[in-house]
PDB file of N, CA and C in Angstrom:
ATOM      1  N   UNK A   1     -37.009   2.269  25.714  1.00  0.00           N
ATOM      2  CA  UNK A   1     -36.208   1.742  24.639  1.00  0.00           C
ATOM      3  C   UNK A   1     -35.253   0.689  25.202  1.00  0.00           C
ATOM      4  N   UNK A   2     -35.075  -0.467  24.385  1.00  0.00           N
ATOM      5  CA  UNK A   2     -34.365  -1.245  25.292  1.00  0.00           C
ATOM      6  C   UNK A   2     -32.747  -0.894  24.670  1.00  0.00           C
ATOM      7  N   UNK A   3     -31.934  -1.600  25.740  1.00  0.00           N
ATOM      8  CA  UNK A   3     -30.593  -1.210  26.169  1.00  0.00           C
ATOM      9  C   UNK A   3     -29.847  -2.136  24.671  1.00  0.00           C
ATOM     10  N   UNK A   4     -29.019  -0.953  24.107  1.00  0.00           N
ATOM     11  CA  UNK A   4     -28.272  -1.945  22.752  1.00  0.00           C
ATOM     12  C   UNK A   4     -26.632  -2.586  23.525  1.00  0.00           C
ATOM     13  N   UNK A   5     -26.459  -3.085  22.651  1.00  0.00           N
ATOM     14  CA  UNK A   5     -25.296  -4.421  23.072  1.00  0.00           C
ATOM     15  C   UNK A   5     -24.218  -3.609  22.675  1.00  0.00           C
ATOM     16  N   UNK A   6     -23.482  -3.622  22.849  1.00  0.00           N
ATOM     17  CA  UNK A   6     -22.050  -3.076  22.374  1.00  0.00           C
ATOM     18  C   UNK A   6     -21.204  -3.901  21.278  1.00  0.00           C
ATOM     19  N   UNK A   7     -21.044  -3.451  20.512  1.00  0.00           N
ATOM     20  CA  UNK A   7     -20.411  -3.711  19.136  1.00  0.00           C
ATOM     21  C   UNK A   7     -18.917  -3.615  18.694  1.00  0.00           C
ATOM     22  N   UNK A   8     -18.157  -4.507  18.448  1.00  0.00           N
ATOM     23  CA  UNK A   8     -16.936  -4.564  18.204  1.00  0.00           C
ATOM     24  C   UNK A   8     -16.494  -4.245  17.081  1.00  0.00           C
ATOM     25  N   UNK A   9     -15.334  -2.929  16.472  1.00  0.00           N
ATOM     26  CA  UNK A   9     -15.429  -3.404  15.145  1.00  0.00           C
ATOM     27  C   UNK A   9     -13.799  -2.910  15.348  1.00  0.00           C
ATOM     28  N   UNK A  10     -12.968  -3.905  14.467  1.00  0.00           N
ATOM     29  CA  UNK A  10     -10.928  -4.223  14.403  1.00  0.00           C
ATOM     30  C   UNK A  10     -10.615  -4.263  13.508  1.00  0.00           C
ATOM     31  N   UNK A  11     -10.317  -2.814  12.999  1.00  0.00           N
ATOM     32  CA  UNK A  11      -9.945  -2.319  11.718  1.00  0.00           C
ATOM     33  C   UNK A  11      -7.720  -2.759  11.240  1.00  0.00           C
ATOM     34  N   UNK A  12      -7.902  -4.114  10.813  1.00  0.00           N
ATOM     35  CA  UNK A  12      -6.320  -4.069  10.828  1.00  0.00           C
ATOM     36  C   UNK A  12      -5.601  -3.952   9.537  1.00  0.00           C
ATOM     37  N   UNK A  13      -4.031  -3.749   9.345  1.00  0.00           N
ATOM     38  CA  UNK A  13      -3.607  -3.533   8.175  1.00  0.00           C
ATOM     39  C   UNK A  13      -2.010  -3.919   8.525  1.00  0.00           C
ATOM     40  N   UNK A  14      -1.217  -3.772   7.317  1.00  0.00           N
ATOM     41  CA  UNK A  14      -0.154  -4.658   7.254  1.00  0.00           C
ATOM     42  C   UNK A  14       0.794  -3.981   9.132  1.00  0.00           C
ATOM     43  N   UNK A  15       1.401  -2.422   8.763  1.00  0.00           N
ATOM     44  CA  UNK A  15       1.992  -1.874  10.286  1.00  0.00           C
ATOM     45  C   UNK A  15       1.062  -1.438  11.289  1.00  0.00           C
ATOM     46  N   UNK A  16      -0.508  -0.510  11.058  1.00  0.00           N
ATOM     47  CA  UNK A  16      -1.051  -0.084  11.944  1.00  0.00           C
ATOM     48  C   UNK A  16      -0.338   1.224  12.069  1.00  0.00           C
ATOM     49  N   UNK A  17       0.584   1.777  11.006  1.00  0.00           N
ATOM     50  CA  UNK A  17       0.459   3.155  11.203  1.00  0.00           C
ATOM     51  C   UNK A  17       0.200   4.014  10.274  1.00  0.00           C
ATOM     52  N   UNK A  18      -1.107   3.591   9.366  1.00  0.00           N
ATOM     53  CA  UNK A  18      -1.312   4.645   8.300  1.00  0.00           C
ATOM     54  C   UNK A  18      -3.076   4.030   7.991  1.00  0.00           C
ATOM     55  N   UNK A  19      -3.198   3.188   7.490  1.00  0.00           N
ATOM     56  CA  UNK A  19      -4.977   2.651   6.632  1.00  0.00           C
ATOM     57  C   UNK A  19      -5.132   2.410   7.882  1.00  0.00           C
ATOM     58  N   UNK A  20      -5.228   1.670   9.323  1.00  0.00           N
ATOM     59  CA  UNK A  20      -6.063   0.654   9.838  1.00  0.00           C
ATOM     60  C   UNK A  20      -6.318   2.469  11.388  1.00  0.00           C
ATOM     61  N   UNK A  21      -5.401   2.976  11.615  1.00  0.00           N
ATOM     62  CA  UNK A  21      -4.915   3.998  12.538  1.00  0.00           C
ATOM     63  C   UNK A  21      -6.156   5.525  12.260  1.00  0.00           C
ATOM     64  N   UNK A  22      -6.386   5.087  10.466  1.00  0.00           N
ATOM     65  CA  UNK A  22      -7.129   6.173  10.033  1.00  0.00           C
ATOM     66  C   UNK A  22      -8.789   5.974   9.826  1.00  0.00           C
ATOM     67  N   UNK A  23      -9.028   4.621   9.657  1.00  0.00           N
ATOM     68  CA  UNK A  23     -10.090   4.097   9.206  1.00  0.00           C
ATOM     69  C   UNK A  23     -10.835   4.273  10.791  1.00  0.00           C
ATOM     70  N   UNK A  24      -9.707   3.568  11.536  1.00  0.00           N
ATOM     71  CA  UNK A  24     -10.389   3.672  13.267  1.00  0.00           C
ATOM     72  C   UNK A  24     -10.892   5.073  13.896  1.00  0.00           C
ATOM     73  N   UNK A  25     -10.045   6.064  13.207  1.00  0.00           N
ATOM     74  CA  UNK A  25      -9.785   7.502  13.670  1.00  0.00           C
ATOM     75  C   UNK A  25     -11.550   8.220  12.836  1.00  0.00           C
ATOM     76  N   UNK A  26     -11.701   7.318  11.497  1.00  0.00           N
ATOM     77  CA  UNK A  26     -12.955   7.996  10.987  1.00  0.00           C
ATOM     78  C   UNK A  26     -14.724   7.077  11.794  1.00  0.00           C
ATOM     79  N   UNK A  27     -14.229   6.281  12.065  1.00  0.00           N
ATOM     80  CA  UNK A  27     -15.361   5.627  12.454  1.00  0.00           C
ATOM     81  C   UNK A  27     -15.459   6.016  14.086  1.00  0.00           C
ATOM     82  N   UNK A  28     -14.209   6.170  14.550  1.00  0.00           N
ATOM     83  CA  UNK A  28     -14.858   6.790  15.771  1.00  0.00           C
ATOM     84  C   UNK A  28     -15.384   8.096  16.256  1.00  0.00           C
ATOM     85  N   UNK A  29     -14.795   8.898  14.821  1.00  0.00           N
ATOM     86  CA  UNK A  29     -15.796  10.686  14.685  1.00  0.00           C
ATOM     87  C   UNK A  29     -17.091  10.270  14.236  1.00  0.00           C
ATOM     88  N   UNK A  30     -17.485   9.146  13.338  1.00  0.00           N
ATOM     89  CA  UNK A  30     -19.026   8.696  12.948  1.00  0.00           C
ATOM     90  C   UNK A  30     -19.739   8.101  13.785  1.00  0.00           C
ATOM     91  N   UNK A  31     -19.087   7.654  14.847  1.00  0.00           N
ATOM     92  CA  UNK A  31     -20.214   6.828  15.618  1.00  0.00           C
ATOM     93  C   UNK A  31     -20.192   8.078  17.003  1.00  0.00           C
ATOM     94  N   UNK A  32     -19.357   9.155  17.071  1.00  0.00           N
ATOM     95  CA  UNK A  32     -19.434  10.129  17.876  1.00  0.00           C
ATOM     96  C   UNK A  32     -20.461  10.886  17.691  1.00  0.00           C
ATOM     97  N   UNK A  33     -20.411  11.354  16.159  1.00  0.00           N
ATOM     98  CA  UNK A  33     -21.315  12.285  15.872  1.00  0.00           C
ATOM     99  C   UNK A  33     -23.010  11.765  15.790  1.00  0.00           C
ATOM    100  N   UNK A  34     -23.134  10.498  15.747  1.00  0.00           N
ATOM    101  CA  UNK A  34     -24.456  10.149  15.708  1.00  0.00           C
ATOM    102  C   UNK A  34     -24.777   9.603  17.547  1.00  0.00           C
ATOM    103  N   UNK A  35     -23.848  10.020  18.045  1.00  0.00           N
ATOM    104  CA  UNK A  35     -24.097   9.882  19.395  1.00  0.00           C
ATOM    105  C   UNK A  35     -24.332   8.200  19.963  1.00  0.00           C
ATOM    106  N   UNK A  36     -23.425   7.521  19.387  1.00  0.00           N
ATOM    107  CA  UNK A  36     -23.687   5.917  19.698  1.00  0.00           C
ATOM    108  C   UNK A  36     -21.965   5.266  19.633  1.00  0.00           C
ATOM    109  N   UNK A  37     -21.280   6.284  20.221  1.00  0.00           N
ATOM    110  CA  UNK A  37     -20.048   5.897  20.699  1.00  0.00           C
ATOM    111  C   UNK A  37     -20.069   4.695  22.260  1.00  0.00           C
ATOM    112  N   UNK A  38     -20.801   5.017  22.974  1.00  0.00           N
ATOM    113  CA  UNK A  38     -20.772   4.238  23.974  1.00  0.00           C
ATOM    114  C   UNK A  38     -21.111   3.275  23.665  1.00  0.00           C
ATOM    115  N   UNK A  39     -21.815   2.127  22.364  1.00  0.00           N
ATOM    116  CA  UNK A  39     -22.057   1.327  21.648  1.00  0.00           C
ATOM    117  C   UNK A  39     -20.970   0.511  20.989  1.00  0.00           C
ATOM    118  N   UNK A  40     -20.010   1.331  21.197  1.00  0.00           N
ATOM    119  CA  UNK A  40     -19.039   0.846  20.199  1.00  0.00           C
ATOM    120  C   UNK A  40     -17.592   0.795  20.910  1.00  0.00           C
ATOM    121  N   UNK A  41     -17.070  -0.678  20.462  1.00  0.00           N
ATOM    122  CA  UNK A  41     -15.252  -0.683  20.574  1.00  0.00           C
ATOM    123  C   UNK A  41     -14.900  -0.985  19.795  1.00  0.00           C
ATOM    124  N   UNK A  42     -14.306   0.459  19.687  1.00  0.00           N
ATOM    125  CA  UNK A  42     -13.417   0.179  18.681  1.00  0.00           C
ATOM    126  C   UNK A  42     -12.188   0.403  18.314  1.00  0.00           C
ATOM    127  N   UNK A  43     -10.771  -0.271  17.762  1.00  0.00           N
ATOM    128  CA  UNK A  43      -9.683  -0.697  17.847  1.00  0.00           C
ATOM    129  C   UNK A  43      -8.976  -0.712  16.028  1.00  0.00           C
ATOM    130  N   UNK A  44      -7.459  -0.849  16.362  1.00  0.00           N
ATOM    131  CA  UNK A  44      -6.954  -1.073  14.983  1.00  0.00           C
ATOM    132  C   UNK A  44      -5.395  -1.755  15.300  1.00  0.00           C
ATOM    133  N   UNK A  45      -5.128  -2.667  14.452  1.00  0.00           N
ATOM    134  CA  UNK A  45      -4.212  -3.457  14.624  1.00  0.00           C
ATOM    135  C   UNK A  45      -2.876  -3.749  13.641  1.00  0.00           C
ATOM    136  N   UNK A  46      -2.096  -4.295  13.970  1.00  0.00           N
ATOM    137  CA  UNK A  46      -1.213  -4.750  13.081  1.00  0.00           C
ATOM    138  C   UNK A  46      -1.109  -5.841  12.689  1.00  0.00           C
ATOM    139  N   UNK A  47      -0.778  -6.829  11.422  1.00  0.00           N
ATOM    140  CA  UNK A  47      -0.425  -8.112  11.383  1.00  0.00           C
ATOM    141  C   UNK A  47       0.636  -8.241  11.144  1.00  0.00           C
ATOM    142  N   UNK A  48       1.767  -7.218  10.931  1.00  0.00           N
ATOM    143  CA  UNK A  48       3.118  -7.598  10.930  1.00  0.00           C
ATOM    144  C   UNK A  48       3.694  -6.939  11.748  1.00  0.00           C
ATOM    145  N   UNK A  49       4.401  -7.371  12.630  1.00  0.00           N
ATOM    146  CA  UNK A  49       5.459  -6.802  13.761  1.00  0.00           C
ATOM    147  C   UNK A  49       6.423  -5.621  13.855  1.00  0.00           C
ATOM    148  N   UNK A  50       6.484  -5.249  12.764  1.00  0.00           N
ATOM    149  CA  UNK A  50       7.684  -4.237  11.960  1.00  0.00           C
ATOM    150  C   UNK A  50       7.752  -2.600  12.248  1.00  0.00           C
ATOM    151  N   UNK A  51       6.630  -2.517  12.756  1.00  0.00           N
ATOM    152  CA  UNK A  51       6.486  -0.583  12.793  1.00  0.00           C
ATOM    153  C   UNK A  51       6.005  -0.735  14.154  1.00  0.00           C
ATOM    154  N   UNK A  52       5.807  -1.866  15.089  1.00  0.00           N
ATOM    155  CA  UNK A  52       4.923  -1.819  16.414  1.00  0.00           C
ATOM    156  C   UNK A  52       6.250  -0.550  17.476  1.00  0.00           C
ATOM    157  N   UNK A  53       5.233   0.061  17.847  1.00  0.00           N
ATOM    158  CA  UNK A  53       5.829   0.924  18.873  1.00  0.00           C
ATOM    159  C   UNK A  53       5.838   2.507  18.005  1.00  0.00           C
ATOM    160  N   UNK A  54       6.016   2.349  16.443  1.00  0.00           N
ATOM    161  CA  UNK A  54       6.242   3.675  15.910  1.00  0.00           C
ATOM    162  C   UNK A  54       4.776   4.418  15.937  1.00  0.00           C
ATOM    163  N   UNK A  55       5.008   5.661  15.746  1.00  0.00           N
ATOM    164  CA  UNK A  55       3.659   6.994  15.963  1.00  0.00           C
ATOM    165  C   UNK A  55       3.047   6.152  14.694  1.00  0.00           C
ATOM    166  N   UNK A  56       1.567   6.762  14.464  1.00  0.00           N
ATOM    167  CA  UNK A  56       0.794   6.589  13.866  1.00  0.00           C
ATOM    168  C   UNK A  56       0.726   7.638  12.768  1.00  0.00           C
ATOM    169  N   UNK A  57       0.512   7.490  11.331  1.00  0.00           N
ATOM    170  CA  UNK A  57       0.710   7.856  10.578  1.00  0.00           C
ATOM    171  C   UNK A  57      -0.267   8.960  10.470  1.00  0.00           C
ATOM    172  N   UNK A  58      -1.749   8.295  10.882  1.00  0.00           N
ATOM    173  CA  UNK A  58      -2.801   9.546  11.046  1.00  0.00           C
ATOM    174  C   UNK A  58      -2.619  11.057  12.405  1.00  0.00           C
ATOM    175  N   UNK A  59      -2.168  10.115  13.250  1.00  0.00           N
ATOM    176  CA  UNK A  59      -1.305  11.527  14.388  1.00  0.00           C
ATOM    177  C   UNK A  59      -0.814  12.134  13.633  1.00  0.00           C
ATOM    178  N   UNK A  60       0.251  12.065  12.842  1.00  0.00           N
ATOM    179  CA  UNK A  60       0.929  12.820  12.080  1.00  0.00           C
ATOM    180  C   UNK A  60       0.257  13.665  11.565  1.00  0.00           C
ATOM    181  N   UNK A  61      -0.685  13.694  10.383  1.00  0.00           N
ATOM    182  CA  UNK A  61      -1.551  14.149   9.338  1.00  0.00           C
ATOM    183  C   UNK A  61      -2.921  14.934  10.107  1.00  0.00           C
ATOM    184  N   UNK A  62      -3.240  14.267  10.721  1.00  0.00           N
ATOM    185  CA  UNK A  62      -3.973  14.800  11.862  1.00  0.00           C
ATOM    186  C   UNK A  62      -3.448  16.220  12.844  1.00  0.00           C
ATOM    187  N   UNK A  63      -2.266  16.179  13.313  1.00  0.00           N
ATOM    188  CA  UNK A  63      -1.631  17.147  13.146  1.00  0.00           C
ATOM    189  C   UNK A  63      -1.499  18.519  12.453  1.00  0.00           C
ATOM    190  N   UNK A  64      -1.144  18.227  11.108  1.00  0.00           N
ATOM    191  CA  UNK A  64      -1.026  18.888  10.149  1.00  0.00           C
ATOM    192  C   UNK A  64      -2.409  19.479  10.015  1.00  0.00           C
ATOM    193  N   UNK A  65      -3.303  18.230   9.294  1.00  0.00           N
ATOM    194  CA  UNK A  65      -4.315  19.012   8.539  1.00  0.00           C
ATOM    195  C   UNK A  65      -5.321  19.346   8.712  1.00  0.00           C
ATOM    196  N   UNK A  66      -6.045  18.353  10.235  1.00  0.00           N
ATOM    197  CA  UNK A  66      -7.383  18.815  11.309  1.00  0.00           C
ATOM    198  C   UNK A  66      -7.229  17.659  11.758  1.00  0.00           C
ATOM    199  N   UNK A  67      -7.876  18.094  13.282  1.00  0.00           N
ATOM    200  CA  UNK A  67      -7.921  17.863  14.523  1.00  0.00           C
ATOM    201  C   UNK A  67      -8.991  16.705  14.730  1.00  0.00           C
ATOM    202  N   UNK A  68      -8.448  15.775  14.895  1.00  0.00           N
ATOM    203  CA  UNK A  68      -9.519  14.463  15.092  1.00  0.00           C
ATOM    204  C   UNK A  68      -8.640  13.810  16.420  1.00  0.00           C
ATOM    205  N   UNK A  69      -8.594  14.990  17.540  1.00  0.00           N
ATOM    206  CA  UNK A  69      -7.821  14.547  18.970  1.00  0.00           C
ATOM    207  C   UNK A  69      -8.533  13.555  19.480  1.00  0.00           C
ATOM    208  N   UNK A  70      -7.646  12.341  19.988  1.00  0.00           N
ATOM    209  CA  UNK A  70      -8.444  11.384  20.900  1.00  0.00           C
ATOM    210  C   UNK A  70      -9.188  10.237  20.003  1.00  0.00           C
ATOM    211  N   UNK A  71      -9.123  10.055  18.897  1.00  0.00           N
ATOM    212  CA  UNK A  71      -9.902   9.408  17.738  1.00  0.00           C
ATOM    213  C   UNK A  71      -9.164   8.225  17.520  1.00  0.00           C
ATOM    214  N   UNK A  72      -7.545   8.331  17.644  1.00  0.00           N
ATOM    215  CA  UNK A  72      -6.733   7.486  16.924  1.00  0.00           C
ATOM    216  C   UNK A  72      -5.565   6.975  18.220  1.00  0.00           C
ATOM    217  N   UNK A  73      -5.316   5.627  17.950  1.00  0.00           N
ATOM    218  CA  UNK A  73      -4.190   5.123  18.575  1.00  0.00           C
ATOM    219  C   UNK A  73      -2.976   5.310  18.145  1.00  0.00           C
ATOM    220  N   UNK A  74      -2.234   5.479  19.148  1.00  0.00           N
ATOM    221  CA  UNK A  74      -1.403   6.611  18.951  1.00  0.00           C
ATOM    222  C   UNK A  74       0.592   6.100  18.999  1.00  0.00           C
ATOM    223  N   UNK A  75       0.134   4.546  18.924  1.00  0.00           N
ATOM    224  CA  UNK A  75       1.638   3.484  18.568  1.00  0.00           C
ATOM    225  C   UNK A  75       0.926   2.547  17.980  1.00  0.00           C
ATOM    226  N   UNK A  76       1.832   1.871  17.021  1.00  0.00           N
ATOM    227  CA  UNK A  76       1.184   0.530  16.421  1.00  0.00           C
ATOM    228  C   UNK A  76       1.785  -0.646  17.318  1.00  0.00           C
ATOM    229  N   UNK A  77       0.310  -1.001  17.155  1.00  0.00           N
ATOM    230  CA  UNK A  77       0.297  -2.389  17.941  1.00  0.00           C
ATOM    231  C   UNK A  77      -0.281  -3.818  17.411  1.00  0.00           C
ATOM    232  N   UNK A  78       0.372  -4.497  17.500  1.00  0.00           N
ATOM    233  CA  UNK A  78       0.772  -6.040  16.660  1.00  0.00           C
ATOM    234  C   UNK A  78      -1.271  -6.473  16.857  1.00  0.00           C
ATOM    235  N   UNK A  79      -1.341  -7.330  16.252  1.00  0.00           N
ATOM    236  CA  UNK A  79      -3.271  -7.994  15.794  1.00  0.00           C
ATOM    237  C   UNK A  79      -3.013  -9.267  17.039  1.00  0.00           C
ATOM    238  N   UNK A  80      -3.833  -9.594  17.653  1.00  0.00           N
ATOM    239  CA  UNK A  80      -3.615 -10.721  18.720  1.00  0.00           C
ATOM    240  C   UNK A  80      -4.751 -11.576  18.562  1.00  0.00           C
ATOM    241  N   UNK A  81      -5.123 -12.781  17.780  1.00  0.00           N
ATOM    242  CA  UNK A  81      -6.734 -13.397  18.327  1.00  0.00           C
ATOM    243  C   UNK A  81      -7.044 -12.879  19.317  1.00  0.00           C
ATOM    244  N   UNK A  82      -6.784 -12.853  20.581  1.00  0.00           N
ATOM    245  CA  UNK A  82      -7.344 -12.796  21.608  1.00  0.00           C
ATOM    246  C   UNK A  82      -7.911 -11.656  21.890  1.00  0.00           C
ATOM    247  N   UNK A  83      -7.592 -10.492  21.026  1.00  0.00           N
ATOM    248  CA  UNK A  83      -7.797  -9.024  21.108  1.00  0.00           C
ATOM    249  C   UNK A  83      -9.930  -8.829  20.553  1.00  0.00           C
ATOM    250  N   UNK A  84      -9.806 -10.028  20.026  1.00  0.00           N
ATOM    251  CA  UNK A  84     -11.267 -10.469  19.328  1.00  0.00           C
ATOM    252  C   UNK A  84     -12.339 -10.390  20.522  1.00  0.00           C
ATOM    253  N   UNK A  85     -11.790 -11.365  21.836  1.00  0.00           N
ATOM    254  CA  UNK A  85     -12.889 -12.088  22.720  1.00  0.00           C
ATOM    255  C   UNK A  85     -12.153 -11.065  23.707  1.00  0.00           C
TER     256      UNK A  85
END
């Protein structure tokens, strides 16, 4: 079988600590469970500066309501072009 390419996918949203933190947190249990994580980078970002450094909204909830350890980034961090290449 030949060797697949690795795939980028940069889930961002206004702080990066609630939609973009959770969306990243579900796609990396889906591409776990079908066993094609090593296929994949994948990331979540901020485009506004304002919450960078605060916990992530899905840690939180994740916490609480089930365990998706290791899934999610775990401070928000600002969107960079360069974060692309």
């Amino acid at each position: 079988m030949a060797e697949q390419a690795t795939k980028s996918v940069l889930f961002v949203c206004l702080g990066n600590i609630c939609r973009s933190p959770i969306a990243e947190a579900v796609f990396r249990k889906l591409v776990t469970d079908q066993n094609i994580s090593e296929n994949w980078r994948v990331d979540s970002a901020a485009t506004s500066g304002y919450e960078i450094g605060n916990g992530s909204m899905s840690q939180r909830l994740t916490e609480r309501y089930r365990s998706l350890s290791g899934t999610y980034t775990n401070a928000s961090h600002l969107f960079r072009y360069k974060v692309l290449f």
